[in-house]
C-alpha atoms as a PDB file:
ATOM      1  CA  UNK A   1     101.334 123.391  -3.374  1.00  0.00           C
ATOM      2  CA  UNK A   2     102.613 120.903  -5.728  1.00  0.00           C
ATOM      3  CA  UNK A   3      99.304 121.725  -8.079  1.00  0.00           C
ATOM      4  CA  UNK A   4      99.620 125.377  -7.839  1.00  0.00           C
ATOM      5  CA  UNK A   5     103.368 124.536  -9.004  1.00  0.00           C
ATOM      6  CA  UNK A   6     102.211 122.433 -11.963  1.00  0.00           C
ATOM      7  CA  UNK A   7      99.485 124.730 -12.865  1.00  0.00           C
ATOM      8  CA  UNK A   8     102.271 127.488 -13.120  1.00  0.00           C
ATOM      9  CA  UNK A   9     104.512 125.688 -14.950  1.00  0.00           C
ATOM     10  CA  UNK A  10     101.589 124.703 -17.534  1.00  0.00           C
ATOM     11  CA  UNK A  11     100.847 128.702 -17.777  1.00  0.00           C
ATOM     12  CA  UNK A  12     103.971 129.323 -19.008  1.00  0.00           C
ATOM     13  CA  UNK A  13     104.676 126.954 -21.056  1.00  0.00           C
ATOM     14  CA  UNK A  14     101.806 128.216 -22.744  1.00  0.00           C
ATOM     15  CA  UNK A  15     102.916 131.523 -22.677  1.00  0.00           C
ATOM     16  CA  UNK A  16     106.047 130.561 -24.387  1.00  0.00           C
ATOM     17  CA  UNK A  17     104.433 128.666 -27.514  1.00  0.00           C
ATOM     18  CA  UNK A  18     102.346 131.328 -27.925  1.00  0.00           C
ATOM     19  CA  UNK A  19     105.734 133.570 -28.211  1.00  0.00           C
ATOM     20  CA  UNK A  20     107.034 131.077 -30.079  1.00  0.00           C
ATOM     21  CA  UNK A  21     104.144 130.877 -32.582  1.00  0.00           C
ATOM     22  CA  UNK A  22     103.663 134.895 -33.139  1.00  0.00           C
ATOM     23  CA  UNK A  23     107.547 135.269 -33.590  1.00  0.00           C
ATOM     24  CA  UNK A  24     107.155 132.359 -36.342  1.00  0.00           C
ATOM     25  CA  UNK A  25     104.595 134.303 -38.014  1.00  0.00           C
ATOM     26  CA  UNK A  26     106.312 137.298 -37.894  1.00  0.00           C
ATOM     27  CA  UNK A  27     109.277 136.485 -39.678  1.00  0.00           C
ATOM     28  CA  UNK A  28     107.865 134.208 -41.880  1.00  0.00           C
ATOM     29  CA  UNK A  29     107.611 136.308 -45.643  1.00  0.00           C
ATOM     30  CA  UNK A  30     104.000 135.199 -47.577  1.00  0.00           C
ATOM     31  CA  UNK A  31     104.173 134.148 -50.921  1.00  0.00           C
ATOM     32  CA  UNK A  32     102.805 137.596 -52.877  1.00  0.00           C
ATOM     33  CA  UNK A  33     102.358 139.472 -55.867  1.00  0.00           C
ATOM     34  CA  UNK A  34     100.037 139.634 -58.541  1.00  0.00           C
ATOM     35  CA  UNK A  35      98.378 137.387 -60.827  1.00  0.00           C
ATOM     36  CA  UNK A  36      96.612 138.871 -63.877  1.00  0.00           C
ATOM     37  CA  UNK A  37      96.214 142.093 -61.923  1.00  0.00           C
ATOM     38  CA  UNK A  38      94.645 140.406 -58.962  1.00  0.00           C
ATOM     39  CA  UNK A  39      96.624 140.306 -55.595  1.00  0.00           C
ATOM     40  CA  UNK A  40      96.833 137.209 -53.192  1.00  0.00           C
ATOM     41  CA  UNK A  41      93.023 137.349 -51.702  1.00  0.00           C
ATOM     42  CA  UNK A  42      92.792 138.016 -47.511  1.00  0.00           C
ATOM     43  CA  UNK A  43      93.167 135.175 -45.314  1.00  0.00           C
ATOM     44  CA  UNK A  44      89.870 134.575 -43.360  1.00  0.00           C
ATOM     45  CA  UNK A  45      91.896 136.749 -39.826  1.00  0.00           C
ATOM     46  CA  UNK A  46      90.678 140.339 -39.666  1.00  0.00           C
ATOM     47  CA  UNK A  47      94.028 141.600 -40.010  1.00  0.00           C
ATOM     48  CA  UNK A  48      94.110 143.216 -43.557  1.00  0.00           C
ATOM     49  CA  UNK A  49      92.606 145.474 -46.140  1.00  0.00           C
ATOM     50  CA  UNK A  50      92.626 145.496 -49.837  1.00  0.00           C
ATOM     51  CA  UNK A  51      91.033 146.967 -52.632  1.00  0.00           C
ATOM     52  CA  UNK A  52      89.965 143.731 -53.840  1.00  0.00           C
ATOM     53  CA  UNK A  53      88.720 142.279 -50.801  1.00  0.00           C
ATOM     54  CA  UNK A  54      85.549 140.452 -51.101  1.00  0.00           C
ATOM     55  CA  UNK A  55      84.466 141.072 -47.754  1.00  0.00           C
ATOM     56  CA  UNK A  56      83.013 144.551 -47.630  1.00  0.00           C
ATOM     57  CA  UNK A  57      84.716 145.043 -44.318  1.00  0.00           C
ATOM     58  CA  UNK A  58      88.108 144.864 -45.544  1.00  0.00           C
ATOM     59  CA  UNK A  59      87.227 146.402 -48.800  1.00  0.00           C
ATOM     60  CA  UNK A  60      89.280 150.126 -49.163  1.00  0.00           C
ATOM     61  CA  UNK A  61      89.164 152.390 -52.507  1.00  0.00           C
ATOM     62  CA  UNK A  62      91.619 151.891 -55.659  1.00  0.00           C
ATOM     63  CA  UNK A  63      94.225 155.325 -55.915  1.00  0.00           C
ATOM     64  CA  UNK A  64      93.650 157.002 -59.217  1.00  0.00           C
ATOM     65  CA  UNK A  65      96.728 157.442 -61.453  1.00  0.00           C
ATOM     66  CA  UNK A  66      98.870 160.422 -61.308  1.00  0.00           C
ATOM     67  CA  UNK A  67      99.856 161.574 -64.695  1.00  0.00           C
ATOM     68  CA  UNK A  68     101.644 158.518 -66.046  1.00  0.00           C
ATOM     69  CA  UNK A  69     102.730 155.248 -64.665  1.00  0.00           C
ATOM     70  CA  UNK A  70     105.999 156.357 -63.466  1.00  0.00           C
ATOM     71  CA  UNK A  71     104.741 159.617 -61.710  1.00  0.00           C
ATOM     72  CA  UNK A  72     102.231 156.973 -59.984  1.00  0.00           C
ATOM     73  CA  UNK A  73     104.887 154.812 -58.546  1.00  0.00           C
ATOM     74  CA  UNK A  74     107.058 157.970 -57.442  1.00  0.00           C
ATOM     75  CA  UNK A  75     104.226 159.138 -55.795  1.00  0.00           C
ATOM     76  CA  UNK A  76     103.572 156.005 -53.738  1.00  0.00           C
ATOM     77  CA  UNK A  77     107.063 155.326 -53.251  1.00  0.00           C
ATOM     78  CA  UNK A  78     107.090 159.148 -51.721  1.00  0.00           C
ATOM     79  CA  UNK A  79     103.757 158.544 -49.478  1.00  0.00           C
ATOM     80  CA  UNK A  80     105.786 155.182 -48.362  1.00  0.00           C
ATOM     81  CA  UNK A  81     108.944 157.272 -47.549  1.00  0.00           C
ATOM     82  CA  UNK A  82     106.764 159.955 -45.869  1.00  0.00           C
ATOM     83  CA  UNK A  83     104.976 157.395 -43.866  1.00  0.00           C
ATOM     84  CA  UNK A  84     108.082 155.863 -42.406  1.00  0.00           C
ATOM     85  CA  UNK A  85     109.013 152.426 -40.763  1.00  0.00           C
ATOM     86  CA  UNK A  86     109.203 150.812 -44.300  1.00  0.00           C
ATOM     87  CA  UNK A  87     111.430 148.726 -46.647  1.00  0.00           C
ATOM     88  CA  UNK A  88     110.734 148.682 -49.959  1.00  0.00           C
ATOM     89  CA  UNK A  89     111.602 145.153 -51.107  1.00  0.00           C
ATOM     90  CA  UNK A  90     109.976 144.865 -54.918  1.00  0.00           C
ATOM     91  CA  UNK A  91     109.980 147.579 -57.114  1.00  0.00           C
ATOM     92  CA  UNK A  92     109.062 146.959 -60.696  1.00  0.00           C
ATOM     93  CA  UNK A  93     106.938 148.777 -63.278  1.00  0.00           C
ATOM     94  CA  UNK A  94     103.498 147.834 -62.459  1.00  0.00           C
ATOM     95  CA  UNK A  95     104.327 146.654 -58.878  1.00  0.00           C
ATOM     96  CA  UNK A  96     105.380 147.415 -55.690  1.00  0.00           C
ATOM     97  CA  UNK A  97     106.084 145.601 -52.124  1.00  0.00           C
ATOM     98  CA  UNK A  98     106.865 147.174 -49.022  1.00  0.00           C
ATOM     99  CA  UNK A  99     107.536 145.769 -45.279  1.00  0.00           C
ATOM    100  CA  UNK A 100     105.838 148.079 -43.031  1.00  0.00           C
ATOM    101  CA  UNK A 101     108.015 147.391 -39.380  1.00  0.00           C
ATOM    102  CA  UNK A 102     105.297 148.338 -36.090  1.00  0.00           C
ATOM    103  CA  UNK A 103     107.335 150.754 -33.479  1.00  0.00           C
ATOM    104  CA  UNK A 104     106.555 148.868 -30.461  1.00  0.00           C
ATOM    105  CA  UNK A 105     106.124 145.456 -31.016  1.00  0.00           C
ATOM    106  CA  UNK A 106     108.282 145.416 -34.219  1.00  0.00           C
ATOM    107  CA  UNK A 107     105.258 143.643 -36.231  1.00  0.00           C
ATOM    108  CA  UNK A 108     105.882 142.940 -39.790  1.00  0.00           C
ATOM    109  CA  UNK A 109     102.735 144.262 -42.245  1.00  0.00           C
ATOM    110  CA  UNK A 110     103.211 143.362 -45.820  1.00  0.00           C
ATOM    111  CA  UNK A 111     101.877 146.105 -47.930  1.00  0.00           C
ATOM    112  CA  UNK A 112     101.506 145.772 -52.326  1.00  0.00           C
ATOM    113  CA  UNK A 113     100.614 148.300 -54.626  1.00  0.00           C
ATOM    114  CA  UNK A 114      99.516 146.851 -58.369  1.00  0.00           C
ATOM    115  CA  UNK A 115      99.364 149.792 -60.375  1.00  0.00           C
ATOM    116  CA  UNK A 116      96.838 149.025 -63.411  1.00  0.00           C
ATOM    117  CA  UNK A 117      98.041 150.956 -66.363  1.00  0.00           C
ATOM    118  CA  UNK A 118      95.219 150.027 -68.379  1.00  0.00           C
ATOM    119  CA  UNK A 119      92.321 150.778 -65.666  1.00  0.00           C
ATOM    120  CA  UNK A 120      94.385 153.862 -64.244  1.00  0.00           C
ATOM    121  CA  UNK A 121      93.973 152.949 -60.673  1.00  0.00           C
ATOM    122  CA  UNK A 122      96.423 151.879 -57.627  1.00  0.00           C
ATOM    123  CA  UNK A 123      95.422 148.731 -56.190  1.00  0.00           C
ATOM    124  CA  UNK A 124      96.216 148.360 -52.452  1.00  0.00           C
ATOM    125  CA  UNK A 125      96.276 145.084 -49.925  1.00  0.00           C
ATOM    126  CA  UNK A 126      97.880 145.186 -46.244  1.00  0.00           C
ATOM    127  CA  UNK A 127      97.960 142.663 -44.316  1.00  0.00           C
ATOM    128  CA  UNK A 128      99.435 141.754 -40.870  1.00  0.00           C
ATOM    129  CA  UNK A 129     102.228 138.864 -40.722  1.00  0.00           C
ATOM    130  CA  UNK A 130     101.308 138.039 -37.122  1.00  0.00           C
ATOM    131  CA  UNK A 131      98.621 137.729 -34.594  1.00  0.00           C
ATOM    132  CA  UNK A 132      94.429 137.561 -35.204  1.00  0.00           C
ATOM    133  CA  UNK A 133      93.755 141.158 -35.261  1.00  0.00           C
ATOM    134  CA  UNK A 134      95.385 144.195 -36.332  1.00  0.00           C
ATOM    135  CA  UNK A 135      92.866 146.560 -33.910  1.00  0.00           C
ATOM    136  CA  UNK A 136      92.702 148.536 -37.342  1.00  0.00           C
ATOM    137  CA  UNK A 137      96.105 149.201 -38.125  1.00  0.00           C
ATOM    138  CA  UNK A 138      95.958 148.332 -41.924  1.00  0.00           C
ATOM    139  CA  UNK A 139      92.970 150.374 -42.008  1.00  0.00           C
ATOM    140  CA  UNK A 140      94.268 153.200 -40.940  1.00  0.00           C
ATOM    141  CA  UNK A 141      97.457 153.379 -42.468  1.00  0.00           C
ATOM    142  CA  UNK A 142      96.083 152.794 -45.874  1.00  0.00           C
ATOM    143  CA  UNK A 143      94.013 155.845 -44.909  1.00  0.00           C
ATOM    144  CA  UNK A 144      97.077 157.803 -43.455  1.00  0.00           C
ATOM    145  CA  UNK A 145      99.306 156.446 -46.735  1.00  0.00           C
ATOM    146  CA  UNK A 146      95.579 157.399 -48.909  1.00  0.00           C
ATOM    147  CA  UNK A 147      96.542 161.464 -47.951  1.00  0.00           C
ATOM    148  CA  UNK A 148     100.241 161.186 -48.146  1.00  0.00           C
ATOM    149  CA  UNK A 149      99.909 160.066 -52.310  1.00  0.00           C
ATOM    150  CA  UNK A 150      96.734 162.463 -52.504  1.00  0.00           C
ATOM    151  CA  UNK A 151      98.965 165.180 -51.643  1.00  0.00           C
END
């Protein structure tokens, strides 16, 4: 009996740094942003997508331009808006960070937009604050965000 109790105790302890750990990550805000027109490259966890991923994998199209560079950014701030369960926390001309907030589990995804004026294309990196794997979430809301600034 007195195993089975230290066993169980040992389980959740466990249970609890592993709480402990994925609420750390959660709240804890990456450095971001762009350097030269590249974004911060993918950590090695298969939790993300960007258009400038080098693993093909994680590897998702650049947006085209909209007429100009503000009707761009209006039009992703718009798919963002139409999306929902996002803060926009950077807005500047050629730039643009939003918190993407998971309904269930409250998650945190950080989601950039560099928008290269001189190339004419949207680039695009999500990435999941907590956990290994994302099950495709990143994916599939840069394809579900992809329609929303296509339309």
């Amino acid at each position: 009996m007195k195993i089975l109790l230290i066993v169980l105790l040992v389980v959740v302890a466990l249970l609890v740094l592993n709480i402990v750990r994925i609420v750390m990550q959660n709240t804890t805000v990456p450095t971001l942003g762009h350097d030269n027109g590249q974004l911060k490259p993918l950590s090695k966890k298969p939790n993300a997508v960007s258009t400038q991923a080098a693993d093909e994998e994680r590897r998702v199209r650049t947006w085209p331009f909209k007429a100009d560079l503000a009707s761009t950014r209006a039009a992703i701030l718009e798919a963002v808006k139409a999306y929902g369960g996002a803060e926009v926390v950077t807005e500047a001309d050629d730039y643009i960070y939003v918190v993407f907030t998971t309904a269930k589990m409250h998650y945190h995804d950080d989601v950039e937009f560099y928008l290269d004026n001189e190339a004419q294309q949207v680039h695009f990196r999500s990435a999941s604050r907590a956990g290994y794997s994302d099950l495709g979430l990143n994916r599939q809301r840069y394809e579900k965000l992809t329609e929303l600034y296509g339309q």
